[in-house]
C-alpha atoms as a PDB file:
ATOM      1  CA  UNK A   1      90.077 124.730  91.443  1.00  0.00           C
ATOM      2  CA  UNK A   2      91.774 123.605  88.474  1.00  0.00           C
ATOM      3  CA  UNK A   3      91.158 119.805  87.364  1.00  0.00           C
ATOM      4  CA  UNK A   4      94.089 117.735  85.514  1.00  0.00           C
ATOM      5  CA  UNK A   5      93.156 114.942  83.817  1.00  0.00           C
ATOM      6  CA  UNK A   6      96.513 113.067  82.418  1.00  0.00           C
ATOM      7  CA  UNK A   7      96.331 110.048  79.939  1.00  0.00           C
ATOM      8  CA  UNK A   8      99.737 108.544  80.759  1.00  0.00           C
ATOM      9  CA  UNK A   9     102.086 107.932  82.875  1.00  0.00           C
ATOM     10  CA  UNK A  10     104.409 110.185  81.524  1.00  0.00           C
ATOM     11  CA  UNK A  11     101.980 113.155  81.546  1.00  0.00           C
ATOM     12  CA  UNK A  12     100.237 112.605  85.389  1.00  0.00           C
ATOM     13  CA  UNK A  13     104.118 112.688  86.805  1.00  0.00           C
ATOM     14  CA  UNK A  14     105.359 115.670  84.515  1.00  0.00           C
ATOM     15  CA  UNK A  15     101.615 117.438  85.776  1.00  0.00           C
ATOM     16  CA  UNK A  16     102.643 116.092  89.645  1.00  0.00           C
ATOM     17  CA  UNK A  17     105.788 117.564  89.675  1.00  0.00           C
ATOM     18  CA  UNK A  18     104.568 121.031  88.702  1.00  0.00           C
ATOM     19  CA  UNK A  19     101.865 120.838  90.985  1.00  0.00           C
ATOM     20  CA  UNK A  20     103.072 118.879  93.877  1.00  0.00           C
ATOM     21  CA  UNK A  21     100.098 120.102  96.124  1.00  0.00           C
ATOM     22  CA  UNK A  22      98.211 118.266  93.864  1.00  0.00           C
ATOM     23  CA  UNK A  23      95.310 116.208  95.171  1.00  0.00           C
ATOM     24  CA  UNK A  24      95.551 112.724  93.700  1.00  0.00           C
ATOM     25  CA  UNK A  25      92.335 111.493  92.960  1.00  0.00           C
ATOM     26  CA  UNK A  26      91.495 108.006  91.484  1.00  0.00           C
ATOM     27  CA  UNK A  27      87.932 106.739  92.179  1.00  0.00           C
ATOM     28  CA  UNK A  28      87.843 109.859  95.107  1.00  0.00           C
ATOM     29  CA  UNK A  29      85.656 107.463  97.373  1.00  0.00           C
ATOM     30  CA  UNK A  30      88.187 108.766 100.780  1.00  0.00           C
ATOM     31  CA  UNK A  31      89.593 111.554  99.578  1.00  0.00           C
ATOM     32  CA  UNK A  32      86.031 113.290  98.825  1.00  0.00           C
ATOM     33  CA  UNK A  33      84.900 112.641 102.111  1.00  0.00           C
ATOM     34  CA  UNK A  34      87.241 114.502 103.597  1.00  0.00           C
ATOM     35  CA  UNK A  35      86.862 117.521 101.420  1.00  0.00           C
ATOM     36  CA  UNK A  36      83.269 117.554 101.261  1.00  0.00           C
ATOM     37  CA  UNK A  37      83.486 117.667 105.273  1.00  0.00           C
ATOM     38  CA  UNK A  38      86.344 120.964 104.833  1.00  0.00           C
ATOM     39  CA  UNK A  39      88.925 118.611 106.227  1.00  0.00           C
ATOM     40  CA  UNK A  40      91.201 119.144 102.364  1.00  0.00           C
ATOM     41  CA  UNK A  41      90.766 122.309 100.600  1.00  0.00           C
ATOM     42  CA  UNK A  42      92.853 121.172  97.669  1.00  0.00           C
ATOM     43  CA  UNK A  43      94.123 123.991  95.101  1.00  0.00           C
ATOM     44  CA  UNK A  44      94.697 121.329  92.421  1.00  0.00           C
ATOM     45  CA  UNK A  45      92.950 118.141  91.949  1.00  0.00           C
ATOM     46  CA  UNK A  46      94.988 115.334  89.557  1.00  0.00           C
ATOM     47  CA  UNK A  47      92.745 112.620  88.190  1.00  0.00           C
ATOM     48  CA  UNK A  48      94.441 109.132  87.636  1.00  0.00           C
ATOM     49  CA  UNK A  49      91.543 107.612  86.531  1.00  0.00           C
ATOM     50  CA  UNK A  50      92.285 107.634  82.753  1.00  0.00           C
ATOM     51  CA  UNK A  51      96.052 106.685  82.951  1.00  0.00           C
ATOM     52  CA  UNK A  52      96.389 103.154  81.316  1.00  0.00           C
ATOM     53  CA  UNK A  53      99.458 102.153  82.620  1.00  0.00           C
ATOM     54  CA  UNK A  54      97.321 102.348  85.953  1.00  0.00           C
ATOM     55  CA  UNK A  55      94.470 100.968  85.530  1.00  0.00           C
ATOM     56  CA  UNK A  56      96.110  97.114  83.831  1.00  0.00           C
ATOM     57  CA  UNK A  57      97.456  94.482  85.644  1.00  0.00           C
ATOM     58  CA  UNK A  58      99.913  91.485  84.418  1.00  0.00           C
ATOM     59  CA  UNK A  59     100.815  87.655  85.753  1.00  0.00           C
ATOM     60  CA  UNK A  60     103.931  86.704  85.598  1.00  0.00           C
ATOM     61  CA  UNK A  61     103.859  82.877  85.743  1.00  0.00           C
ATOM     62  CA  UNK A  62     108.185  82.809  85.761  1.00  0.00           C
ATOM     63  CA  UNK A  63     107.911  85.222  88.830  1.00  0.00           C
ATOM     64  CA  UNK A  64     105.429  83.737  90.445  1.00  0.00           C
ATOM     65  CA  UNK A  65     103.653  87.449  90.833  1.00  0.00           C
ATOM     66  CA  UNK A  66     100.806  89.568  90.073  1.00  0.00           C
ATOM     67  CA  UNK A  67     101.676  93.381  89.138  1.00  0.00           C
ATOM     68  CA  UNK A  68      98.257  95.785  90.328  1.00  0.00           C
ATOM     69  CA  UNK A  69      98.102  99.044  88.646  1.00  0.00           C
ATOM     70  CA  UNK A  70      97.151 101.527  91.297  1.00  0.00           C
ATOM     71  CA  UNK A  71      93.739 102.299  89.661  1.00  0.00           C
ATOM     72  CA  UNK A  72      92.270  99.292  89.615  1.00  0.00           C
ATOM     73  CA  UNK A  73      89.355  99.037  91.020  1.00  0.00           C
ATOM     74  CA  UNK A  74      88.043  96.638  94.024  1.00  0.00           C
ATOM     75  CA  UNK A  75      85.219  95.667  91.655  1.00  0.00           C
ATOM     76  CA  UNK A  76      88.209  94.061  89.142  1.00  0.00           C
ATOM     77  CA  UNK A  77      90.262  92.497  92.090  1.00  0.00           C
ATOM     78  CA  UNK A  78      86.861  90.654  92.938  1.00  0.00           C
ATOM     79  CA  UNK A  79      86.579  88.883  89.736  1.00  0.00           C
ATOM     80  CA  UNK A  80      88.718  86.144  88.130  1.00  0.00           C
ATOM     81  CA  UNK A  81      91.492  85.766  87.175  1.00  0.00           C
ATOM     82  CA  UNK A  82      92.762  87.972  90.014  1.00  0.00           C
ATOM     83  CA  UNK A  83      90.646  86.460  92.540  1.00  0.00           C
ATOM     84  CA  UNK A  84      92.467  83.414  91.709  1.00  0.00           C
ATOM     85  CA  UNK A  85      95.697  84.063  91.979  1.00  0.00           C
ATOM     86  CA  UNK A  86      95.107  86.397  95.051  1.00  0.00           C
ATOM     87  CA  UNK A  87      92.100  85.392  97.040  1.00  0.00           C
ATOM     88  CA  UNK A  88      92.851  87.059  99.749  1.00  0.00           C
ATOM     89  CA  UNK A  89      92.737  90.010  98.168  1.00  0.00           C
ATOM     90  CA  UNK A  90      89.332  89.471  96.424  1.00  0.00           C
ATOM     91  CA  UNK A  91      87.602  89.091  99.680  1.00  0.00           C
ATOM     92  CA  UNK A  92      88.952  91.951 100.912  1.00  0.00           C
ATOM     93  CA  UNK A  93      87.845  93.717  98.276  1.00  0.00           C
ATOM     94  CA  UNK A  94      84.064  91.887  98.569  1.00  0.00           C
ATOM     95  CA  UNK A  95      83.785  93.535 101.963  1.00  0.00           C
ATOM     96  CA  UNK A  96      84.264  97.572 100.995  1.00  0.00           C
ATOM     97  CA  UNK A  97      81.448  99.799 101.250  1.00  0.00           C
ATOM     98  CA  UNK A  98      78.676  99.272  98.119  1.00  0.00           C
ATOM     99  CA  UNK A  99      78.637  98.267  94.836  1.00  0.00           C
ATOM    100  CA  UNK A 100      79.272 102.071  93.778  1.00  0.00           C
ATOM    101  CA  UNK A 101      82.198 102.399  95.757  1.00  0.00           C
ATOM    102  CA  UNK A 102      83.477  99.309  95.083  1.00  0.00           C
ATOM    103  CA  UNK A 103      83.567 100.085  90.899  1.00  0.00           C
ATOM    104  CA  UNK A 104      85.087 103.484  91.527  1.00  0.00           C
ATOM    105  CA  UNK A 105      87.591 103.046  94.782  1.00  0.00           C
ATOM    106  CA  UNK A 106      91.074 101.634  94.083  1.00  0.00           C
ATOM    107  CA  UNK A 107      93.833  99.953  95.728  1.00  0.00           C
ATOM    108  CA  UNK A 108      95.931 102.770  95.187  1.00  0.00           C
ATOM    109  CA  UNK A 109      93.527 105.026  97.043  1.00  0.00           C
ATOM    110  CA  UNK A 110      94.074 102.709  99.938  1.00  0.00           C
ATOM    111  CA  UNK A 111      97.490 102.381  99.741  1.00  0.00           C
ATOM    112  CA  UNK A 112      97.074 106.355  99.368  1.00  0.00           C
ATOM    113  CA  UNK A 113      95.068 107.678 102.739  1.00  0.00           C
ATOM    114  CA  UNK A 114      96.790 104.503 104.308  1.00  0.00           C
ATOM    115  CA  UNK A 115      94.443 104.723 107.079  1.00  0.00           C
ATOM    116  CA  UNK A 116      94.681 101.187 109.508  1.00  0.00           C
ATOM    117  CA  UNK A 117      91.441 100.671 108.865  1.00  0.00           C
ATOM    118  CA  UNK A 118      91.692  99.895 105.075  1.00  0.00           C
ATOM    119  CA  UNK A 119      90.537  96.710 103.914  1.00  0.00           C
ATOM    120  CA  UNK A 120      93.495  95.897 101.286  1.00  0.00           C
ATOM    121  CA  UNK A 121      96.347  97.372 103.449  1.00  0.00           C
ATOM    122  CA  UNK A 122      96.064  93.988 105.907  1.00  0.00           C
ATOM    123  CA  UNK A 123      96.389  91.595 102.661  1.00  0.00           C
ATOM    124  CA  UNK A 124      99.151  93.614 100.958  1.00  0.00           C
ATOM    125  CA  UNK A 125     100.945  93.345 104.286  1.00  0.00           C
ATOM    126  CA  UNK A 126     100.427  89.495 104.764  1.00  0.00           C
ATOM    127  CA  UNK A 127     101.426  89.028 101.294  1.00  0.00           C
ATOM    128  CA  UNK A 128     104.971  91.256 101.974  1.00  0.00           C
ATOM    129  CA  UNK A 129     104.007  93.179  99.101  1.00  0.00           C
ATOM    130  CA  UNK A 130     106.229  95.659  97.166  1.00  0.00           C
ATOM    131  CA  UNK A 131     104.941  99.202  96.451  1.00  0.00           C
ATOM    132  CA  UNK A 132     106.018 100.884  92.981  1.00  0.00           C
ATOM    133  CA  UNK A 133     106.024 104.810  92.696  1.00  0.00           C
ATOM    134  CA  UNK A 134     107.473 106.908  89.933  1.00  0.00           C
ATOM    135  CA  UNK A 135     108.216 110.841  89.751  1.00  0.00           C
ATOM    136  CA  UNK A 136     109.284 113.276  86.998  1.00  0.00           C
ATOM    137  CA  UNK A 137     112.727 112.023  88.503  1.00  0.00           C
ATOM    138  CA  UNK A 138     112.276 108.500  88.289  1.00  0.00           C
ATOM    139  CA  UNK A 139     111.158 105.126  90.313  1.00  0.00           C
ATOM    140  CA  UNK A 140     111.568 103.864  93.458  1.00  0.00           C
ATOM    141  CA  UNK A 141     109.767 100.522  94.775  1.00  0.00           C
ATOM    142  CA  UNK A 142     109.970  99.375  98.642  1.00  0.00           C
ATOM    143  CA  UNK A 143     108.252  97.103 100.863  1.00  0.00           C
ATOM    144  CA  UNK A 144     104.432  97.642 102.037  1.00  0.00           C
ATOM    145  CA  UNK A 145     105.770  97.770 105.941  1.00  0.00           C
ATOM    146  CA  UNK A 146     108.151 100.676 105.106  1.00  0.00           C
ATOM    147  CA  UNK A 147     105.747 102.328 103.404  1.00  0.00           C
ATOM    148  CA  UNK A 148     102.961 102.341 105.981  1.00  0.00           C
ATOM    149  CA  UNK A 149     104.561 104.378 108.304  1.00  0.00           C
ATOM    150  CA  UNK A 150     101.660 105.854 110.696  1.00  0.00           C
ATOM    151  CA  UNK A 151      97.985 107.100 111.208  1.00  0.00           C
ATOM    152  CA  UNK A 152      96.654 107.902 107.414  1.00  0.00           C
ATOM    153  CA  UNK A 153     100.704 108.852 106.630  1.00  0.00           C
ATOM    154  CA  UNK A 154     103.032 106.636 104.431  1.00  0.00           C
ATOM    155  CA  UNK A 155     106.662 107.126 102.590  1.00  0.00           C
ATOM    156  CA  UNK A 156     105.241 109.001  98.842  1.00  0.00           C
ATOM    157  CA  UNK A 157     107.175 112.057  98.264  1.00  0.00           C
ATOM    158  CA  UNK A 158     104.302 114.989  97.215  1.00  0.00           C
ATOM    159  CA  UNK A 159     105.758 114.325  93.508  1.00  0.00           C
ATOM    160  CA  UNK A 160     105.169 110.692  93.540  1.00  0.00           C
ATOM    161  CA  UNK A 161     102.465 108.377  92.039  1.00  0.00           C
ATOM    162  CA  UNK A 162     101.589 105.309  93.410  1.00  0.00           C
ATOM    163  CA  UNK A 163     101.829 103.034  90.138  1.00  0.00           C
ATOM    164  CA  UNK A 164     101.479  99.639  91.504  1.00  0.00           C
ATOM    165  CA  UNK A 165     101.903  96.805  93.909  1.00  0.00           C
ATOM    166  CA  UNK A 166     103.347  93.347  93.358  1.00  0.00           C
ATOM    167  CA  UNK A 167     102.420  90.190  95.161  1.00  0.00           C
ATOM    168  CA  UNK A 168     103.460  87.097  95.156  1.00  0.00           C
ATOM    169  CA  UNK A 169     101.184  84.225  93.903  1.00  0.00           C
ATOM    170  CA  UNK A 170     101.007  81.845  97.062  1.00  0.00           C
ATOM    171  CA  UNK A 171     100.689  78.309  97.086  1.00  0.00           C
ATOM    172  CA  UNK A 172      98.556  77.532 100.202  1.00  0.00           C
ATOM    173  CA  UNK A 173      95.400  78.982 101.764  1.00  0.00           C
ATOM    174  CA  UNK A 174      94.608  82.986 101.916  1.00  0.00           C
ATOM    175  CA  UNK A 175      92.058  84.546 104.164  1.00  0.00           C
ATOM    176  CA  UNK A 176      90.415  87.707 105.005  1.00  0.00           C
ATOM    177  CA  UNK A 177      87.974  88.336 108.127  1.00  0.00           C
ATOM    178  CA  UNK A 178      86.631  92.146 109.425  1.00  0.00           C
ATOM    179  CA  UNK A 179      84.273  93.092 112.362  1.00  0.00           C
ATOM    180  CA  UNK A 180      82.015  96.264 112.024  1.00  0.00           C
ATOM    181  CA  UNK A 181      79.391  97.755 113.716  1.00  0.00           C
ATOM    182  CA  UNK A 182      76.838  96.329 110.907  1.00  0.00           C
ATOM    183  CA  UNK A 183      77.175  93.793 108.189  1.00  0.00           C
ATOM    184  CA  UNK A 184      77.941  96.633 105.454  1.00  0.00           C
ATOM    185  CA  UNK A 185      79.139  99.689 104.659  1.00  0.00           C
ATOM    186  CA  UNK A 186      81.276 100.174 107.763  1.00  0.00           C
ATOM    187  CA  UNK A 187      84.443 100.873 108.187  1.00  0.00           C
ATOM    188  CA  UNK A 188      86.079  97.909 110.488  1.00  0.00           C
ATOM    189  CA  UNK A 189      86.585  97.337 113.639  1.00  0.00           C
ATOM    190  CA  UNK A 190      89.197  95.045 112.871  1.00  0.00           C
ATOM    191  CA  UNK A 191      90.409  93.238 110.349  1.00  0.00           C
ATOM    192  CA  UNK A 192      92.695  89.930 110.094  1.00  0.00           C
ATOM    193  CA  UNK A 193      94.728  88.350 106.700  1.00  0.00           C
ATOM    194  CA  UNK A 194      96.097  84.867 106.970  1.00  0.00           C
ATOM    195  CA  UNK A 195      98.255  84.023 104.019  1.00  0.00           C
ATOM    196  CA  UNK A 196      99.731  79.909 104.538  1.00  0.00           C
ATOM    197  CA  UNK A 197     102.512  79.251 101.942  1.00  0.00           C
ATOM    198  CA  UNK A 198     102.027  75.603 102.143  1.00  0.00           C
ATOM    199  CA  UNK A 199     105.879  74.668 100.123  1.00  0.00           C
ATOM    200  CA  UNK A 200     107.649  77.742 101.786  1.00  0.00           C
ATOM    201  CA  UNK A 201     106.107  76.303 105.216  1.00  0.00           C
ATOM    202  CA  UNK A 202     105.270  79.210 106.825  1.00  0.00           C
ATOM    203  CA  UNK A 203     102.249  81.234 108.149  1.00  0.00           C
ATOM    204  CA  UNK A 204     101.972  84.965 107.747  1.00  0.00           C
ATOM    205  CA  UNK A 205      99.019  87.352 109.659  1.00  0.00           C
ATOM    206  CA  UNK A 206      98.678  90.577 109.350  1.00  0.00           C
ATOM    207  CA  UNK A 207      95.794  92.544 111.302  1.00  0.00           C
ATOM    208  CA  UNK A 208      94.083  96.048 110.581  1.00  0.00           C
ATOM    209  CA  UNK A 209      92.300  98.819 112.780  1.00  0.00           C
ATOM    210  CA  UNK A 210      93.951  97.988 116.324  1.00  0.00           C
ATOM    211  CA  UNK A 211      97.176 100.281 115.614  1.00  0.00           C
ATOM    212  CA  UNK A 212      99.159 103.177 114.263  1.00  0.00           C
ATOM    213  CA  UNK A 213      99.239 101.372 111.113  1.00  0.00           C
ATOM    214  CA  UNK A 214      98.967  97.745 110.164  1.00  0.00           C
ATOM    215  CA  UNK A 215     100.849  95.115 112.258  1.00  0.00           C
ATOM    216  CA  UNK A 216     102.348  91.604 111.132  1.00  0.00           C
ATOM    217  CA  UNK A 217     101.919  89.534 114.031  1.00  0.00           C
ATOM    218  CA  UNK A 218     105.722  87.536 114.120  1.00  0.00           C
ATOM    219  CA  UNK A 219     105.046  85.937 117.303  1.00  0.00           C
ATOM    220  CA  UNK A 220     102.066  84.194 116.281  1.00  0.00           C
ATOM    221  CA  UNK A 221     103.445  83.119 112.613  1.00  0.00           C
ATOM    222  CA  UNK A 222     106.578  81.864 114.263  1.00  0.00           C
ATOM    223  CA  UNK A 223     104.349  80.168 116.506  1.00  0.00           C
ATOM    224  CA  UNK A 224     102.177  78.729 113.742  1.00  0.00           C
ATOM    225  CA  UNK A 225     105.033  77.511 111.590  1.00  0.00           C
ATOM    226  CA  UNK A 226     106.304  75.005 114.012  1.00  0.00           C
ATOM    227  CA  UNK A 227     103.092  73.883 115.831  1.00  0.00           C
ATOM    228  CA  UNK A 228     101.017  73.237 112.296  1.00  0.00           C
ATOM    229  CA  UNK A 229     101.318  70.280 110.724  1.00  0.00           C
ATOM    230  CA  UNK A 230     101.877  70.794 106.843  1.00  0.00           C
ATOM    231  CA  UNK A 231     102.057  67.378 105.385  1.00  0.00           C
ATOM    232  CA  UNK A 232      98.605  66.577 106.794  1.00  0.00           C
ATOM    233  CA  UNK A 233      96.804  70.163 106.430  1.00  0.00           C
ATOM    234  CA  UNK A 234      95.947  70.119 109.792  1.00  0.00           C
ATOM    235  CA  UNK A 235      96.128  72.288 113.566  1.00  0.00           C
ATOM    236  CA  UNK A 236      95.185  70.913 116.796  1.00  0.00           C
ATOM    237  CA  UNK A 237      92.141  73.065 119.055  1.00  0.00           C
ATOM    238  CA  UNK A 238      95.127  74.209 120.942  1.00  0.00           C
ATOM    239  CA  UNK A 239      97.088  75.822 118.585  1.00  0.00           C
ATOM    240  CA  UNK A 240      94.313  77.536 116.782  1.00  0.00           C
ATOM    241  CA  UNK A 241      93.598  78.899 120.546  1.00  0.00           C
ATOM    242  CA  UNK A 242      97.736  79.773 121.205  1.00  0.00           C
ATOM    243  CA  UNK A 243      97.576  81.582 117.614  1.00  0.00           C
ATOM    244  CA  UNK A 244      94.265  83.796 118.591  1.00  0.00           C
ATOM    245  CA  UNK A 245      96.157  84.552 121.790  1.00  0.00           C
ATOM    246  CA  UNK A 246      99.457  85.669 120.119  1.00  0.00           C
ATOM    247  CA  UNK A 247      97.729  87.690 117.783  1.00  0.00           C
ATOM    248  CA  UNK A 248      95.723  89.506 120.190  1.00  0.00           C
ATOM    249  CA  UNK A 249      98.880  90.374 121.988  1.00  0.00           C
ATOM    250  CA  UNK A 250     100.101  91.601 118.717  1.00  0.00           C
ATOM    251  CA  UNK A 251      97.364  94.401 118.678  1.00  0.00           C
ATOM    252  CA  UNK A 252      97.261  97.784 120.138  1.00  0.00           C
ATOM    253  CA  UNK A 253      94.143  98.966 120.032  1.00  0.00           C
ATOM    254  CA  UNK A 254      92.475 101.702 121.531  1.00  0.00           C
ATOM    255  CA  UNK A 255      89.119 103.175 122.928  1.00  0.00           C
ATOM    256  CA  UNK A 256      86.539 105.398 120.746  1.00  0.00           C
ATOM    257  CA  UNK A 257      83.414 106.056 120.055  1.00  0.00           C
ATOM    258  CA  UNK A 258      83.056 103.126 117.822  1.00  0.00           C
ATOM    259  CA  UNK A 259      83.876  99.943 119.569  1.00  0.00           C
ATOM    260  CA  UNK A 260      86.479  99.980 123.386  1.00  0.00           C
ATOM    261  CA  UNK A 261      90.044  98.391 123.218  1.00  0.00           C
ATOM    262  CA  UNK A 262      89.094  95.365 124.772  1.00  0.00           C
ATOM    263  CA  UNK A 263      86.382  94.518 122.009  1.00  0.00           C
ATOM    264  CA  UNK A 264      89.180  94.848 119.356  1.00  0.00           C
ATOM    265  CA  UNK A 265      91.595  92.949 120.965  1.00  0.00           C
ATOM    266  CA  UNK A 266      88.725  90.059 121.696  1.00  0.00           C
ATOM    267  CA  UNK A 267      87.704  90.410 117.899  1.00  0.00           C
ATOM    268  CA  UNK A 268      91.306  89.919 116.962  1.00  0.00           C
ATOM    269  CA  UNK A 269      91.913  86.756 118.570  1.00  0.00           C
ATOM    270  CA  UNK A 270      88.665  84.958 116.770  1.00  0.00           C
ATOM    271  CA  UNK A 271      89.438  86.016 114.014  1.00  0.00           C
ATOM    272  CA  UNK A 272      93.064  84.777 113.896  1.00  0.00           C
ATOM    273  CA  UNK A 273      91.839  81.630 115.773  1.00  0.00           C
ATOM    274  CA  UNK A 274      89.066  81.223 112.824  1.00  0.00           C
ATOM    275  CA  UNK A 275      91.475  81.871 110.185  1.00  0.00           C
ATOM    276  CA  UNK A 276      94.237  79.054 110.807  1.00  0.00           C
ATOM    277  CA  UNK A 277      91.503  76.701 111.570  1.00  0.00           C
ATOM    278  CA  UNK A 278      90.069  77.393 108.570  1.00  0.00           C
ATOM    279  CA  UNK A 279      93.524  77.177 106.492  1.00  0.00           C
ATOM    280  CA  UNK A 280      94.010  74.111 108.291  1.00  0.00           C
ATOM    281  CA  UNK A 281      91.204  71.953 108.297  1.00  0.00           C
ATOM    282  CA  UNK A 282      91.916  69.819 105.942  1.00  0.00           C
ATOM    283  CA  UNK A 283      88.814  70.130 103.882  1.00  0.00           C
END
């Protein structure tokens, strides 16, 4: 099959929108999966890999936001100085398959095969991030929650890249927890992302693998925000054990091979309950 290998921007979306059956390959670490197991016979493969504009990221300190180009790589998002402005994100990115996969996968892959189970999708989510995509015809950006909008399916048009994702730098305590059947190289069971803006005053959770797609949990936030105390960094035993219970109610999980409903929804309230303990502890 023929292999295009653009070197900007300009050239991967003029390539994309002659070949909009184009597989759109980055570090390939889903998408090769799949057609090494003759679930995608592509007839053109586009490599991203080499696009510049893709693979930077910028800070903007008057924004308050961090700009990821699509092709950067969980390895980078698990160093400094992104891992300080979005820590969240970083131990997300700490908990994806092996060091291999981890210096070749992307966020834009994720964001790509936007499958509930992916590891950055509950962060992005938690951190209301806005998605960036450009055609020959020109950009569009919209929020992460419109552009999830099912099972491995999202909002790109077949002649749109995914360029980036901005996220807001947040004052306050981030967190990122996942179940599996093992301690590595899994994909989860379910996942949780606390993100506490601490001057905004508010609490935001987003939770991975126990639905269509990922779901903020506005029951339990809303909850949160008026039960925690802010001033003193601090959450009584019962309203870390309200929150697990809210967020649990959030989920909809279901039963396979890998782990029953019930498990999930269980798994979901620890984790939310260990999360806002943890943001609240006043350590």
């Amino acid at each position: 099959m023929p292999v295009l290998v653009p070197t900007s921007l300009d050239q991967a979306v003029s390539m994309l929108s002659a070949t909009p059956d184009a597989l759109v390959l980055a570090g390939g670490t889903d998408a090769m999966v799949e057609v090494n197991a003759g679930h995608r016979k592509p007839h053109h493969v586009l490599v991203v890999n080499r696009v510049a504009e893709l693979r930077s990221w910028t800070f903007d300190p008057e924004a308050s936001t961090v700009r990821i180009g699509s092709a950067v790589t969980y390895a980078e998002l698990m160093e400094p100085p992104i891992a300080d402005l979005v820590p969240a994100l970083a131990e997300a990115s700490r908990t994806v398959g092996s060091p291999q996969i981890r210096h070749a996968g992307t966020l834009g892959g994720n964001l790509g095969t936007c499958s509930p189970a992916g590891d950055g999708l509950p962060v992005l989510a938690a951190l209301d991030a806005i998605v960036h995509l450009a055609s020959a015809t020109g950009e569009r950006s919209m929020p992460i929650g419109e552009f999830m909008v099912g099972v491995k399916r999202n909002a790109r048009r077949p002649d749109e890249l995914i360029t980036a994702v901005t996220v807001p730098v947040v004052s306050g305590y981030q967190g990122y927890s996942k179940v599996g059947v093992r301690n590595a190289m899994v994909i989860a069971l379910a996942t949780a992302c606390i993100v506490v803006d601490t001057p905004g005053r508010t609490v935001r959770l987003a939770i991975g693998s126990v639905g269509t797609t990922i779901i903020r949990c506005t029951d339990a936030e809303a909850f949160a925000a008026s039960a925690v105390d802010f001033d003193s960094g601090t959450a009584s035993g019962d309203t870390v054990t309200r929150f697990g219970e809210l967020a649990a109610a959030a989920s909809r999980p279901i039963d396979d091979h890998r782990a029953t409903a019930d498990y999930r929804r269980h798994a979901i309230g620890v984790m939310a309950g260990r999360l806002l303990r943890r943001g609240f502890a006043n350590v």
